[in-house]
N, C-alpha and C. Protein backbone atom coordinates (compact mmCIF):
# COMPACT_ATOMS: atom_id res chain seq x y z
N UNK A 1 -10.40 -3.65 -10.81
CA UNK A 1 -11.01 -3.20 -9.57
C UNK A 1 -10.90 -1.69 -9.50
N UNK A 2 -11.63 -1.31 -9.15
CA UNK A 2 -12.21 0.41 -9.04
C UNK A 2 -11.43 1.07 -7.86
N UNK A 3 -10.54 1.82 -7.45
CA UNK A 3 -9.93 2.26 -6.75
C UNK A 3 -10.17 4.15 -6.70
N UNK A 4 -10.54 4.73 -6.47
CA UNK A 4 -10.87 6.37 -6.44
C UNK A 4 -9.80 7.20 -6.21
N UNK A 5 -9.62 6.73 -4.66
CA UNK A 5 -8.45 7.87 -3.99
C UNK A 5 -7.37 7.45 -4.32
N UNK A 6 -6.70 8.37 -4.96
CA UNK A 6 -5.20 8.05 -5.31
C UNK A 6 -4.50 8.81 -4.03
N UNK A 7 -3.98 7.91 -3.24
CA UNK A 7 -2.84 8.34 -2.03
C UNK A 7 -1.62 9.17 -2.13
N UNK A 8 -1.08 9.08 -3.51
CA UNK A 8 0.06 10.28 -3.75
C UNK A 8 1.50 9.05 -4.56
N UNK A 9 2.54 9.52 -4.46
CA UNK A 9 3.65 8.91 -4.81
C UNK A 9 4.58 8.41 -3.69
N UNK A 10 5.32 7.60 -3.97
CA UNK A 10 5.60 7.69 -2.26
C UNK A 10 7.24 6.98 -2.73
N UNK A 11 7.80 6.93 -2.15
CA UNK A 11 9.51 6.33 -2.58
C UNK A 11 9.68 5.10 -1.16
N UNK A 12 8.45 4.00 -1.45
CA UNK A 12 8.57 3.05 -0.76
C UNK A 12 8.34 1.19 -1.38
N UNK A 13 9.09 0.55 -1.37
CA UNK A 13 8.89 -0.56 -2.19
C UNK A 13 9.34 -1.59 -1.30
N UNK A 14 8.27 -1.97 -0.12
CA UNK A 14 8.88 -3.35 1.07
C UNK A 14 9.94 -4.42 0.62
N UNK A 15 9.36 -4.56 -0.83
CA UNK A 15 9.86 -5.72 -1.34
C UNK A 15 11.21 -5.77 -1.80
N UNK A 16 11.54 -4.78 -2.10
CA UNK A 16 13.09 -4.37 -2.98
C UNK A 16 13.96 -3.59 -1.49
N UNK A 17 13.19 -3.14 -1.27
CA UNK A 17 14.40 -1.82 0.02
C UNK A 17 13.23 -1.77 1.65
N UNK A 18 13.39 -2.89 2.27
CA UNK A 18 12.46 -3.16 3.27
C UNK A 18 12.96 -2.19 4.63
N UNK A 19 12.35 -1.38 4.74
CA UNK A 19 12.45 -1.00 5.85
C UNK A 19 13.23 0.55 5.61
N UNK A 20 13.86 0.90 4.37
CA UNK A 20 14.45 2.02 3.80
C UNK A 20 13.75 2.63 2.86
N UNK A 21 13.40 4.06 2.13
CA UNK A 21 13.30 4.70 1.49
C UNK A 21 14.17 4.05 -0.23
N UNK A 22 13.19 3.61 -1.19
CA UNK A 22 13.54 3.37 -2.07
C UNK A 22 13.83 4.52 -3.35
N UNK A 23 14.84 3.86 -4.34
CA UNK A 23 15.27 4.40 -5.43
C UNK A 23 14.42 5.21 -6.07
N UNK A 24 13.64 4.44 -6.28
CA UNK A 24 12.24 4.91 -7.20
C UNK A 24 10.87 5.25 -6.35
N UNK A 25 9.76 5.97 -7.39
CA UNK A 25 8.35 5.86 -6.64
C UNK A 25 7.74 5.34 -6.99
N UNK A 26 6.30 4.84 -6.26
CA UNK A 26 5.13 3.83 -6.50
C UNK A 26 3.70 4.98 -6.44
N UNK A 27 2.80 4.41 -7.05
CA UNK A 27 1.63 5.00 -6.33
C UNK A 27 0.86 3.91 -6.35
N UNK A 28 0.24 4.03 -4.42
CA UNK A 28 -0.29 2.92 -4.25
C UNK A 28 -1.57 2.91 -3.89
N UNK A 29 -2.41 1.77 -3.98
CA UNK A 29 -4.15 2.11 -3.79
C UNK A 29 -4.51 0.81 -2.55
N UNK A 30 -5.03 1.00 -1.86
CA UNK A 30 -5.04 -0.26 -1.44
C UNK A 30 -5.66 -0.19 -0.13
N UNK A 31 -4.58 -1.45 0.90
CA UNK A 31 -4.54 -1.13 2.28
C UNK A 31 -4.16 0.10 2.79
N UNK A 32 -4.79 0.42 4.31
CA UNK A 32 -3.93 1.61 4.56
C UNK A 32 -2.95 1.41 5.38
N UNK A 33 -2.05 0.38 5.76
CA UNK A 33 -1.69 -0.08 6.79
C UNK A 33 -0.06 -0.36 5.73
N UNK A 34 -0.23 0.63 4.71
CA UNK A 34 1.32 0.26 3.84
C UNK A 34 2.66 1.15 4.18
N UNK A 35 3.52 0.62 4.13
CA UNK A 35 4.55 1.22 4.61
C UNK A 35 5.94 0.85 4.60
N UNK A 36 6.95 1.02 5.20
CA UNK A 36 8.69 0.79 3.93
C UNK A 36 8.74 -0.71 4.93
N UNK A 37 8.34 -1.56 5.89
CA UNK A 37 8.34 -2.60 6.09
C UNK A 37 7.31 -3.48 6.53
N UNK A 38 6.48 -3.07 5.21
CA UNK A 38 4.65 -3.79 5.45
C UNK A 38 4.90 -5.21 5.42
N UNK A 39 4.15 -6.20 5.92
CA UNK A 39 4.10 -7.38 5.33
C UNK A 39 2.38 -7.74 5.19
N UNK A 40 2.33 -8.69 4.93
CA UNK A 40 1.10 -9.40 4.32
C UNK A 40 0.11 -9.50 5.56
N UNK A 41 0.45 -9.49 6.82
CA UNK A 41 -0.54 -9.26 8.08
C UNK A 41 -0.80 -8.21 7.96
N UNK A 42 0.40 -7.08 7.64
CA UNK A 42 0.34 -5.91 7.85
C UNK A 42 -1.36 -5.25 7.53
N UNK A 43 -1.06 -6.01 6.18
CA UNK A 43 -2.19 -5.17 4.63
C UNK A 43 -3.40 -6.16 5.49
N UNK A 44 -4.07 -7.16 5.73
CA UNK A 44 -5.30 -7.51 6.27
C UNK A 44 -5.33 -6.68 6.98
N UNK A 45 -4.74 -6.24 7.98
CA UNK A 45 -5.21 -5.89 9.25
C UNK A 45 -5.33 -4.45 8.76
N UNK A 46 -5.29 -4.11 7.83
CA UNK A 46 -5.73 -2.43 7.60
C UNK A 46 -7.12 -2.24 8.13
N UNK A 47 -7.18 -1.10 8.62
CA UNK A 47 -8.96 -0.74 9.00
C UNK A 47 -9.16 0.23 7.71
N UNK A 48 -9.00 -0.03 6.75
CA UNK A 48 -9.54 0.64 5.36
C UNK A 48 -8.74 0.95 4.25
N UNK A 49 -9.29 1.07 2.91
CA UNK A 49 -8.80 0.53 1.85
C UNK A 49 -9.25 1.71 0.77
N UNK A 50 -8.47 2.12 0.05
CA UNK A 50 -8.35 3.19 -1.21
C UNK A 50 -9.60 2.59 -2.43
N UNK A 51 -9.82 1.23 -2.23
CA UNK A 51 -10.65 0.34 -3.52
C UNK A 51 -12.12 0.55 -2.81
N UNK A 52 -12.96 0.32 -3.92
CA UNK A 52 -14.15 0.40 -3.82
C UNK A 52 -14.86 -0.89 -3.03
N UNK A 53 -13.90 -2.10 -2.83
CA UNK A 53 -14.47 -2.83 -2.72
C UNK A 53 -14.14 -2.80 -1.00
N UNK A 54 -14.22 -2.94 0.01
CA UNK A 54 -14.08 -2.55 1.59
C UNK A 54 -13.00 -3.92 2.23
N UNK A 55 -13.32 -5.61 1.20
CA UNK A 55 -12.57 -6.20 2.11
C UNK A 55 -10.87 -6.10 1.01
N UNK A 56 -10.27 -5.39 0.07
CA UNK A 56 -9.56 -5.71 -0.49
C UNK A 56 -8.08 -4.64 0.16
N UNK A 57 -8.01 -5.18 0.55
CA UNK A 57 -6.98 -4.79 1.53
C UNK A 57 -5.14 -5.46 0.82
N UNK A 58 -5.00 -5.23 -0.17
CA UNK A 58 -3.92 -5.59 -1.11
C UNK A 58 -3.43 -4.46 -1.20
N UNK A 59 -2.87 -4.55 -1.27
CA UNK A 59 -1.53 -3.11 -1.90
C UNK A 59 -1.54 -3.35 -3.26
N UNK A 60 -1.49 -2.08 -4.57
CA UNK A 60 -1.73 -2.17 -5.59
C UNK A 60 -0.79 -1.13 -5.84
């Protein structure tokens, strides 16, 4: 899947360190609705997305 805007690096990983600033960085493409305690409503309910495609609202 075709993604353009690269958002930056970010030291956030919900899944490993929820709600805290993680160890490491990610770079993520996706929903815009991501953040250190996203969940899976979170990412649908984005009003827009880094991917080419408009409904893919996944975190990548």
């Amino acid at each position: 899947m075709k993604c353009d805007n690269f958002p930056g690096l970010y030291h956030i990983d919900p899944l490993a360190y929820p709600g805290i600033p993680s160890e490491h960085a990610h770079s993520y493409h996706g929903g815009s609705n991501f953040g250190f305690d996203t969940s899976y409503e979170d990412l649908m309910a984005s009003p827009c997305t880094s991917c080419a495609v408009a409904e893919d609202k996944s975190a990548y």
